[in-house]
N, C-alpha and C. Protein backbone atom coordinates (compact mmCIF):
# COMPACT_ATOMS: atom_id res chain seq x y z
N UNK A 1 24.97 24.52 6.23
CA UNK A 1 23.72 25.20 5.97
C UNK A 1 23.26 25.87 7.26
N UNK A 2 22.92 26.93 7.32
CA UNK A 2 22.31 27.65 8.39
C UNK A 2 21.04 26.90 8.73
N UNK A 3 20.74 27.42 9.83
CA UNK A 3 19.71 26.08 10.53
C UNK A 3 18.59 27.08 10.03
N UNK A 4 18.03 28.63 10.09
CA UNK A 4 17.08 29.15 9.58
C UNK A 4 16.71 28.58 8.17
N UNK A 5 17.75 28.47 7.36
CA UNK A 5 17.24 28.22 6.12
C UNK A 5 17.05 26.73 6.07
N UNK A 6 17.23 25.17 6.98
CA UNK A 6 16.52 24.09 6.69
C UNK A 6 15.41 24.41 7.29
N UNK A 7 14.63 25.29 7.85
CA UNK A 7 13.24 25.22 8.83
C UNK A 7 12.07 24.79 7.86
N UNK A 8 12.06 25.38 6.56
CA UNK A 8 11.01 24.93 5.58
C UNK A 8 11.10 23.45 5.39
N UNK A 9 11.99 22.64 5.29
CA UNK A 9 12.15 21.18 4.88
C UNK A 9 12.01 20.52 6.18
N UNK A 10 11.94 21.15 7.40
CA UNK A 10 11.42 19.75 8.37
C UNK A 10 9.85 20.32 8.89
N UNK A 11 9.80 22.00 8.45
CA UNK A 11 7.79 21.83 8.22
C UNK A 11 7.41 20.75 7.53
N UNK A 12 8.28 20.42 6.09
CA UNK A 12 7.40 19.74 5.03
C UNK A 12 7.61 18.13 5.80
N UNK A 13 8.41 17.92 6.46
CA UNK A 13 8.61 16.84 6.76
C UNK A 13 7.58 15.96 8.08
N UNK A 14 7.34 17.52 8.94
CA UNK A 14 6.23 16.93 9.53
C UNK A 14 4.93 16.60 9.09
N UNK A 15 4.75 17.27 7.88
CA UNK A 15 3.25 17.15 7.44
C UNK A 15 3.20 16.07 6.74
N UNK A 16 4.60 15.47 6.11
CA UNK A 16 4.38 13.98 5.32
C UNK A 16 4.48 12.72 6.33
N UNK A 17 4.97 13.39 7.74
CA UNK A 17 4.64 12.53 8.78
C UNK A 17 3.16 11.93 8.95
N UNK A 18 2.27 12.91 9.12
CA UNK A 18 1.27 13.02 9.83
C UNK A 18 0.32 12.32 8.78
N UNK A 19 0.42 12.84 7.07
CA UNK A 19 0.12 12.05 6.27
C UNK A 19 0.54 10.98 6.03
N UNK A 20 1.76 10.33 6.14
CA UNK A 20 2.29 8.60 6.28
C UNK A 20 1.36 8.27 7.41
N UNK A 21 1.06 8.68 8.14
CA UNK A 21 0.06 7.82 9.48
C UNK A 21 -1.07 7.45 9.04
N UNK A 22 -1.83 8.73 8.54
CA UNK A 22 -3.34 7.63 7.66
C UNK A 22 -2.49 6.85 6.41
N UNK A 23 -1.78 6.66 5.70
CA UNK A 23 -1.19 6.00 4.67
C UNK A 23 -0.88 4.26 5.43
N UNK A 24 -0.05 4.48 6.42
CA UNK A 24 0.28 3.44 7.32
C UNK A 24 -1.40 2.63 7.70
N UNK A 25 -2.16 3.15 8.45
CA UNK A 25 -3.32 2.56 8.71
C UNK A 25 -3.88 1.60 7.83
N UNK A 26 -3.86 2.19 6.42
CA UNK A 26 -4.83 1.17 5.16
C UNK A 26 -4.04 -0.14 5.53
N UNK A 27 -2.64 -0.16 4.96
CA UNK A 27 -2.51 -1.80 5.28
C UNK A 27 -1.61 -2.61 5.59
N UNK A 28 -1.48 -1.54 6.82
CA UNK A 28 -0.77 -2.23 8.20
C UNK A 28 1.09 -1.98 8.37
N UNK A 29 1.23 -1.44 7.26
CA UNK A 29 2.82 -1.13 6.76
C UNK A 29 3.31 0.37 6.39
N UNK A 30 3.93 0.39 6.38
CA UNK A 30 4.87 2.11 5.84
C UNK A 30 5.07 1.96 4.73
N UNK A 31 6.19 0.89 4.43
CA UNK A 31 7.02 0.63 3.33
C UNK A 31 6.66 -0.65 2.62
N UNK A 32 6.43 -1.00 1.13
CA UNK A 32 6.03 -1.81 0.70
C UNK A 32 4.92 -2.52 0.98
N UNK A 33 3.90 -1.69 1.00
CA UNK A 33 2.20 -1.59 1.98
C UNK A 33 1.95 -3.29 0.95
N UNK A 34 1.96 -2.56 -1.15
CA UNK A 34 1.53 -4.04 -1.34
C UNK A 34 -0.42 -4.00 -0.94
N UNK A 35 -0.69 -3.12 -1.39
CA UNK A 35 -2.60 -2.78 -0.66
C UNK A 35 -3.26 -3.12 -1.95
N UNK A 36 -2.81 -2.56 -3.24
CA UNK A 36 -3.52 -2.85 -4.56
C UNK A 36 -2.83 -3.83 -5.03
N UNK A 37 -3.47 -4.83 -5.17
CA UNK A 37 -3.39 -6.38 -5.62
C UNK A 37 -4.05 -6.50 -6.92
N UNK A 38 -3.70 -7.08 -7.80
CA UNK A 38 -4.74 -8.36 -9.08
C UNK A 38 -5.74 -8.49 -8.55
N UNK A 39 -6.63 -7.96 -9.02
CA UNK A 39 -7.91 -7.98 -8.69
C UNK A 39 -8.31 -7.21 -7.88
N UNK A 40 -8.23 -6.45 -7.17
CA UNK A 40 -8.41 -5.47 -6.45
C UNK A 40 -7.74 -5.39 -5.10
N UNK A 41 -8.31 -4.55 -4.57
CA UNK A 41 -7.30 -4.45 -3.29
C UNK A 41 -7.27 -5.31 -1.74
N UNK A 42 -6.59 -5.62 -1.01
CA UNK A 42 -6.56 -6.33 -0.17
C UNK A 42 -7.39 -6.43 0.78
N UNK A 43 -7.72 -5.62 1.28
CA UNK A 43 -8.73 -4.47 2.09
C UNK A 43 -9.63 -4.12 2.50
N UNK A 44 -10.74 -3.72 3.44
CA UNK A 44 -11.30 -2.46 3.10
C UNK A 44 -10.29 -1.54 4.11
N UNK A 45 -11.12 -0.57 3.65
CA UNK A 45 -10.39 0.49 4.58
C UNK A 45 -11.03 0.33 6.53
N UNK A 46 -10.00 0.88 7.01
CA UNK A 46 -9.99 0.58 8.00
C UNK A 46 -11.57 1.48 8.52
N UNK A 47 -12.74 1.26 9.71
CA UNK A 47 -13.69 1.82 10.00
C UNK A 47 -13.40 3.05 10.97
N UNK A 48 -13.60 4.72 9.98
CA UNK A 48 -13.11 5.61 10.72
C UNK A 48 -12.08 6.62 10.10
N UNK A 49 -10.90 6.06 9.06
CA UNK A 49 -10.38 6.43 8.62
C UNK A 49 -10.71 7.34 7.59
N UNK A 50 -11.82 7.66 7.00
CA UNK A 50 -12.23 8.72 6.27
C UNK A 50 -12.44 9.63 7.05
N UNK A 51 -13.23 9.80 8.06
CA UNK A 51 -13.67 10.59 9.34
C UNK A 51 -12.40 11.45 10.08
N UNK A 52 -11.10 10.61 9.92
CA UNK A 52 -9.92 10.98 10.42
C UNK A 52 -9.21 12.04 9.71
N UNK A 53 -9.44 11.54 7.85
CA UNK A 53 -8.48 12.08 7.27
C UNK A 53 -9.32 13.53 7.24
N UNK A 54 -10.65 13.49 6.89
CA UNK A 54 -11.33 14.52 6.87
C UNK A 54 -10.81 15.58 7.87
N UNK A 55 -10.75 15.60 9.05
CA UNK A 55 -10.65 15.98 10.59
C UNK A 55 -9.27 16.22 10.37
N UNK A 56 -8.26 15.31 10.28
CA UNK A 56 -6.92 15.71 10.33
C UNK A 56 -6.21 16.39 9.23
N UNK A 57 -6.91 16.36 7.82
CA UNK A 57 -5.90 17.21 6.41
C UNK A 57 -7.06 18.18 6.14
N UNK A 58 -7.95 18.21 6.66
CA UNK A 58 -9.41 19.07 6.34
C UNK A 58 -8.69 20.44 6.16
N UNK A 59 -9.68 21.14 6.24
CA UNK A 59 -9.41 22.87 5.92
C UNK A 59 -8.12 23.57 6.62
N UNK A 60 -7.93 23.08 7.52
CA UNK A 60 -6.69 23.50 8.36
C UNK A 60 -5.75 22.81 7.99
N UNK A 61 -5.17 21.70 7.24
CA UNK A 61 -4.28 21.87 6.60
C UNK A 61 -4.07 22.30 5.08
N UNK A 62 -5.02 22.90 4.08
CA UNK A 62 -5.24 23.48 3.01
C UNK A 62 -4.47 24.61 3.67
N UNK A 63 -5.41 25.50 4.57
CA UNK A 63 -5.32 26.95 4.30
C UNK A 63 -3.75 27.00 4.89
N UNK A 64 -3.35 25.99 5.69
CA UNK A 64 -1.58 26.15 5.76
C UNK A 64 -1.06 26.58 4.94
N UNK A 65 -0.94 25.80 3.88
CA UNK A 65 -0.40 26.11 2.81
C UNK A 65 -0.82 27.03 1.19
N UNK A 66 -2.17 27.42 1.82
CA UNK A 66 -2.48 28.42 0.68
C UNK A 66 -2.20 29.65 0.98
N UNK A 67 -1.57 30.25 2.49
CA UNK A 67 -0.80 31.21 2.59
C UNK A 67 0.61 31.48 2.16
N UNK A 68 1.20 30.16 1.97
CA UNK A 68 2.30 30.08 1.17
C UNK A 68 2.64 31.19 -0.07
């Protein structure tokens, strides 16, 4: 495969990076987090993490991809 044509699949790959990081935060894991339990969830959310995601996927990462 020509390396121009994988460039779109490791854009997408950084941005599911950056989104696995607030994902990782809720509860404490990557893989097999295990956060929604019987009865509700394990949790709260961590203090800040709304503030983050806001700030970090906010409008600047929308309009990334609404130029698409």
């Amino acid at each position: 495969m020509d390396v121009g044509a994988s460039t779109p699949f490791l854009w997408a790959f950084e941005e599911r990076e950056k989104l696995l990081e607030f994902y990782e935060r809720v509860p404490g894991a990557r893989m097999y987090a295990s956060f929604i339990r019987p009865g509700g969830v394990a949790q709260d959310l961590p203090l800040g993490l709304c503030r983050d995601i806001d700030l970090g996927v906010g409008i600047g990462w929308l309009a990334r991809f609404a130029s698409c």
